[in-house]
N, C-alpha and C. Protein backbone atom coordinates (compact mmCIF):
# COMPACT_ATOMS: atom_id res chain seq x y z
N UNK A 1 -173.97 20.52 102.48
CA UNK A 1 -172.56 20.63 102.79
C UNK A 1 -171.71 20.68 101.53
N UNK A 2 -171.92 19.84 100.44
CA UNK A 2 -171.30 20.07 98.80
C UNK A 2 -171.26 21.44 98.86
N UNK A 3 -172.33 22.20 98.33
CA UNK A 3 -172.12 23.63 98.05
C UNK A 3 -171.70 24.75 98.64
N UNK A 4 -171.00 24.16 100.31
CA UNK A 4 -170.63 24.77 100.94
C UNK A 4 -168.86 24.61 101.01
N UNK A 5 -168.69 23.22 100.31
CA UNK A 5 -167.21 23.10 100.44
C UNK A 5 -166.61 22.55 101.61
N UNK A 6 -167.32 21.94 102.87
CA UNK A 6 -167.35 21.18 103.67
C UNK A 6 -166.44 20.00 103.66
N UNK A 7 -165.28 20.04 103.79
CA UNK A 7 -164.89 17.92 104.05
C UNK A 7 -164.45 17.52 105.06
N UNK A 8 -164.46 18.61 106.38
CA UNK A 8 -164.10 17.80 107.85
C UNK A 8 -164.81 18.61 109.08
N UNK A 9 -165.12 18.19 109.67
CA UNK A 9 -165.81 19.27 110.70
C UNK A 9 -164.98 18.64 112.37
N UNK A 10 -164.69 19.91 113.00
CA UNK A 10 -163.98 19.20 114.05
C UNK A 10 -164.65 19.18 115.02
N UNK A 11 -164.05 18.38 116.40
CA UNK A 11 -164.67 18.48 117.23
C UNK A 11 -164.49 19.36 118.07
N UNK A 12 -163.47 20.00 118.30
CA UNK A 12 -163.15 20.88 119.54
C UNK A 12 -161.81 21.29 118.72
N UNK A 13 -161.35 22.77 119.42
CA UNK A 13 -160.22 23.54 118.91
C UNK A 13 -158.91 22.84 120.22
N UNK A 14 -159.70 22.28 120.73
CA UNK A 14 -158.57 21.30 121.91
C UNK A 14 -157.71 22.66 123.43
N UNK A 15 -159.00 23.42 123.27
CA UNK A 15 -158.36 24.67 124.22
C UNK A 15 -159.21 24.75 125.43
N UNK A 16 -160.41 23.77 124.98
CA UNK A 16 -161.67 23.80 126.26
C UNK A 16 -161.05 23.06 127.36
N UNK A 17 -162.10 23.10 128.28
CA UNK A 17 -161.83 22.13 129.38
C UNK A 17 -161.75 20.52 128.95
N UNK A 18 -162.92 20.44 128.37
CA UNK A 18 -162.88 18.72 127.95
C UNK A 18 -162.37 18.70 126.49
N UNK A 19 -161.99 17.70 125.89
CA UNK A 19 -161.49 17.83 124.86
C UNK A 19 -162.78 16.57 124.11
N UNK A 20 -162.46 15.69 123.04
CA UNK A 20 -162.98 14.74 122.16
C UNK A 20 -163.18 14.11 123.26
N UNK A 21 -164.59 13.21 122.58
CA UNK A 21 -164.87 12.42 123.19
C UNK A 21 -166.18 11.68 121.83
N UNK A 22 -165.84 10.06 122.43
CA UNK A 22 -166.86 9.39 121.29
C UNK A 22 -167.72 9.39 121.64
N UNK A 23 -168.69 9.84 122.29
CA UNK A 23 -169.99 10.53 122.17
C UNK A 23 -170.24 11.56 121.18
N UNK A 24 -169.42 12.51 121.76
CA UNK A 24 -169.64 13.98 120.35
C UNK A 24 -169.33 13.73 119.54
N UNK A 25 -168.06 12.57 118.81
CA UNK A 25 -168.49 12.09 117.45
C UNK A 25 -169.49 11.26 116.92
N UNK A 26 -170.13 10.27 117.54
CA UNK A 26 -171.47 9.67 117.38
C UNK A 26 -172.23 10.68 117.09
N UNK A 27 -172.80 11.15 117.60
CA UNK A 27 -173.28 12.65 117.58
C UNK A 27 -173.29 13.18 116.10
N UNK A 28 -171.52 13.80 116.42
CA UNK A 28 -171.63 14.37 114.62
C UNK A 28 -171.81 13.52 113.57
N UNK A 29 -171.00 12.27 113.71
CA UNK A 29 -171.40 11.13 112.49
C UNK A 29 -172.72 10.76 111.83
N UNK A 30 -173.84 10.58 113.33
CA UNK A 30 -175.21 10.56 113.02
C UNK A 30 -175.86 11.59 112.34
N UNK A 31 -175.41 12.49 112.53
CA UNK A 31 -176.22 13.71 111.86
C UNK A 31 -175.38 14.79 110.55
N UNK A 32 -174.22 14.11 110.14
CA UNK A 32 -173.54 14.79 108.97
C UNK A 32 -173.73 14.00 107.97
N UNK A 33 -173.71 14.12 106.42
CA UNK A 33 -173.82 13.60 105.47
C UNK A 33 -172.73 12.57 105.68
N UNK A 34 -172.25 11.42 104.72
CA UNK A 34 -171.49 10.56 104.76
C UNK A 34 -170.13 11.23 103.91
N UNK A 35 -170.50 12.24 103.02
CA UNK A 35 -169.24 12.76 102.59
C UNK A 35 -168.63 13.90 103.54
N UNK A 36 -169.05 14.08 104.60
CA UNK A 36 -168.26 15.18 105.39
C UNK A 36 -168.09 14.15 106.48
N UNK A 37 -166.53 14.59 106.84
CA UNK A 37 -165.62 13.70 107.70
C UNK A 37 -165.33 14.11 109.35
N UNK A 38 -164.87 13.36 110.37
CA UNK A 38 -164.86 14.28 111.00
C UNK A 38 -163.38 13.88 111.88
N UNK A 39 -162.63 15.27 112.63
CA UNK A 39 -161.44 15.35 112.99
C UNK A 39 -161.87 15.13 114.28
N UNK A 40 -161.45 14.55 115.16
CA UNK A 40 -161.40 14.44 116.34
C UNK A 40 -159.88 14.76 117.29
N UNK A 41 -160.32 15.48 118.18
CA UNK A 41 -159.34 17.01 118.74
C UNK A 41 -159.44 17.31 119.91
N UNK A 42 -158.26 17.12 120.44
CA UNK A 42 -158.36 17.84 122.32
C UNK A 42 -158.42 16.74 122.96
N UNK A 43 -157.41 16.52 123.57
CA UNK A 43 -157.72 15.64 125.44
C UNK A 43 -156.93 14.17 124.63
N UNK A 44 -156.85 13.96 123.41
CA UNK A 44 -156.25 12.51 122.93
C UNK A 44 -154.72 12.56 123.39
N UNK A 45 -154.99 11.32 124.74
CA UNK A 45 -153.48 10.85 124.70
C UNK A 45 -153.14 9.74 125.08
N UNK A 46 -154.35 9.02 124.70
CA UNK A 46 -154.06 7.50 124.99
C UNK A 46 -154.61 6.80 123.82
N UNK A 47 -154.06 5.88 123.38
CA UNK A 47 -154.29 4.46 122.73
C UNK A 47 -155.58 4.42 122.67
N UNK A 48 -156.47 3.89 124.04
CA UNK A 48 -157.78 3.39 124.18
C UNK A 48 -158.63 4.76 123.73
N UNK A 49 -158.37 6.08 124.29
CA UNK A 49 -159.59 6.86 123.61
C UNK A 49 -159.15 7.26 122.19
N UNK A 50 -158.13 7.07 121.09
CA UNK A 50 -157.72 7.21 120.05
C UNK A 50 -158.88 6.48 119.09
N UNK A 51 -158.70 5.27 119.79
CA UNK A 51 -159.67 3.61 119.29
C UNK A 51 -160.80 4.36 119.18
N UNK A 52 -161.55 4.70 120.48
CA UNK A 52 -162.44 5.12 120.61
C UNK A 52 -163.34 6.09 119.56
N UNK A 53 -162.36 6.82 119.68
CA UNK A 53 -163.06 8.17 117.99
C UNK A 53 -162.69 7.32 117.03
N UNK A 54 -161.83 7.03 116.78
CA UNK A 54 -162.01 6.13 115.13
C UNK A 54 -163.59 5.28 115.48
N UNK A 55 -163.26 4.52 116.11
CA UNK A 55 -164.75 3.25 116.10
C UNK A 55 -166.10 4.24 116.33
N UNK A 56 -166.08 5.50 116.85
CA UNK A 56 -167.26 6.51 116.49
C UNK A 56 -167.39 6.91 115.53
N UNK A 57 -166.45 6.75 114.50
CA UNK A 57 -166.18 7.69 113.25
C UNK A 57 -165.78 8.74 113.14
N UNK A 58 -164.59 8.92 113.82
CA UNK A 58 -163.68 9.73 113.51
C UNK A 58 -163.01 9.55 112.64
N UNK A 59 -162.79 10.41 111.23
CA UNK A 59 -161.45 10.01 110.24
C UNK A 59 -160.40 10.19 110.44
N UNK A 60 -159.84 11.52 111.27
CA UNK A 60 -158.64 12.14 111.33
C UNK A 60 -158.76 12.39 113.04
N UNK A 61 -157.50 12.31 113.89
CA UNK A 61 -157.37 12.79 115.00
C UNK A 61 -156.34 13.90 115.03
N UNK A 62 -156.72 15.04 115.79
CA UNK A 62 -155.72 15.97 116.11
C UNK A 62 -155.13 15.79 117.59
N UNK A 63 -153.59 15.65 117.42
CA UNK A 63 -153.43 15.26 118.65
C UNK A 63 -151.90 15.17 119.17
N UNK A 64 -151.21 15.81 120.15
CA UNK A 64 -150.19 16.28 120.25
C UNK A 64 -149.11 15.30 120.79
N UNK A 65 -149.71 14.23 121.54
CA UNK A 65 -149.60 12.64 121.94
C UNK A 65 -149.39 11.68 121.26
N UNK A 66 -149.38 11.94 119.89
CA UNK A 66 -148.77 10.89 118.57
C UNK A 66 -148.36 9.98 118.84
N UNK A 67 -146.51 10.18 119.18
CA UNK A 67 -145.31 9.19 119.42
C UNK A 67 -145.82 8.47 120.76
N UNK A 68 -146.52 8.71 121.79
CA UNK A 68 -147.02 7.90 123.04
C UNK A 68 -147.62 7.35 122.95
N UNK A 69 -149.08 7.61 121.61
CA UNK A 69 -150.06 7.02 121.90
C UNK A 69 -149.82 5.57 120.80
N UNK A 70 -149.06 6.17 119.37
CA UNK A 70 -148.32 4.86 118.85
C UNK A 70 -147.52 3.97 119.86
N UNK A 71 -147.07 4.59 120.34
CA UNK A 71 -146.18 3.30 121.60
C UNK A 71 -147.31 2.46 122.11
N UNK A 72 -148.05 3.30 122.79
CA UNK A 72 -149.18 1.95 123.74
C UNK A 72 -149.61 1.38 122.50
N UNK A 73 -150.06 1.73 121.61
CA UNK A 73 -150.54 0.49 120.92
C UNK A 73 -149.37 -0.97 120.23
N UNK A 74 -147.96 -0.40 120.15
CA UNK A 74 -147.03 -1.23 119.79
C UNK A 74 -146.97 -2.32 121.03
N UNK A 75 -147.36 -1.97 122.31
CA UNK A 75 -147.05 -2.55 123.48
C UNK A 75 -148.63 -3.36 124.24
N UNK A 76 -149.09 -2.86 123.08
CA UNK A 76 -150.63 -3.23 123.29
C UNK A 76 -150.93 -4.37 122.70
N UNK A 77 -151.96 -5.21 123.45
CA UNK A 77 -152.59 -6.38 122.76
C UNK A 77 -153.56 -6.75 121.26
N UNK A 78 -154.06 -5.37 121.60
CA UNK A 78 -155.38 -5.12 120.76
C UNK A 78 -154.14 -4.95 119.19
N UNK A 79 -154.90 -5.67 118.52
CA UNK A 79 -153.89 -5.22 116.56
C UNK A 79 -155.64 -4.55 116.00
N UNK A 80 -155.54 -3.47 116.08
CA UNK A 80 -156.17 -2.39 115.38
C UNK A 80 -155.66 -2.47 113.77
């Protein structure tokens, strides 16, 4: 992946039917080098599956639900 110039690989272009999910980043995490990162994309619009791809190893989320999904967590118990 170095010599390819590689530093994020996503999960979905967020246009499919299903979008991210922490399975398919487990998935990619297990099987990508530790220097390639991964974006997690499509279907994020809650708090709890946000958590979710980070704690799979997601680095970056793409996600159009931002300002909502920061709210539930301001209103949320969990301090992430």
């Amino acid at each position: 992946y170095g010599a390819s110039g590689i530093d994020f690989l996503k999960t979905s272009t967020g246009y499919a039917e299903k979008g991210a999910t922490a399975e398919a980043v487990r998935i990619m995490r297990n099987n990508l080098p530790s220097q390639v990162q991964i974006k997690a994309s499509g279907g994020i619009r809650t708090y709890e599956l946000a958590q979710q791809l980070i704690d799979a190893g997601a680095r970056r989320l793409g996600c159009s639900a931002s300002v909502a999904i920061v709210n539930q967590q301001l209103t949320s118990k969990t301090d992430y």
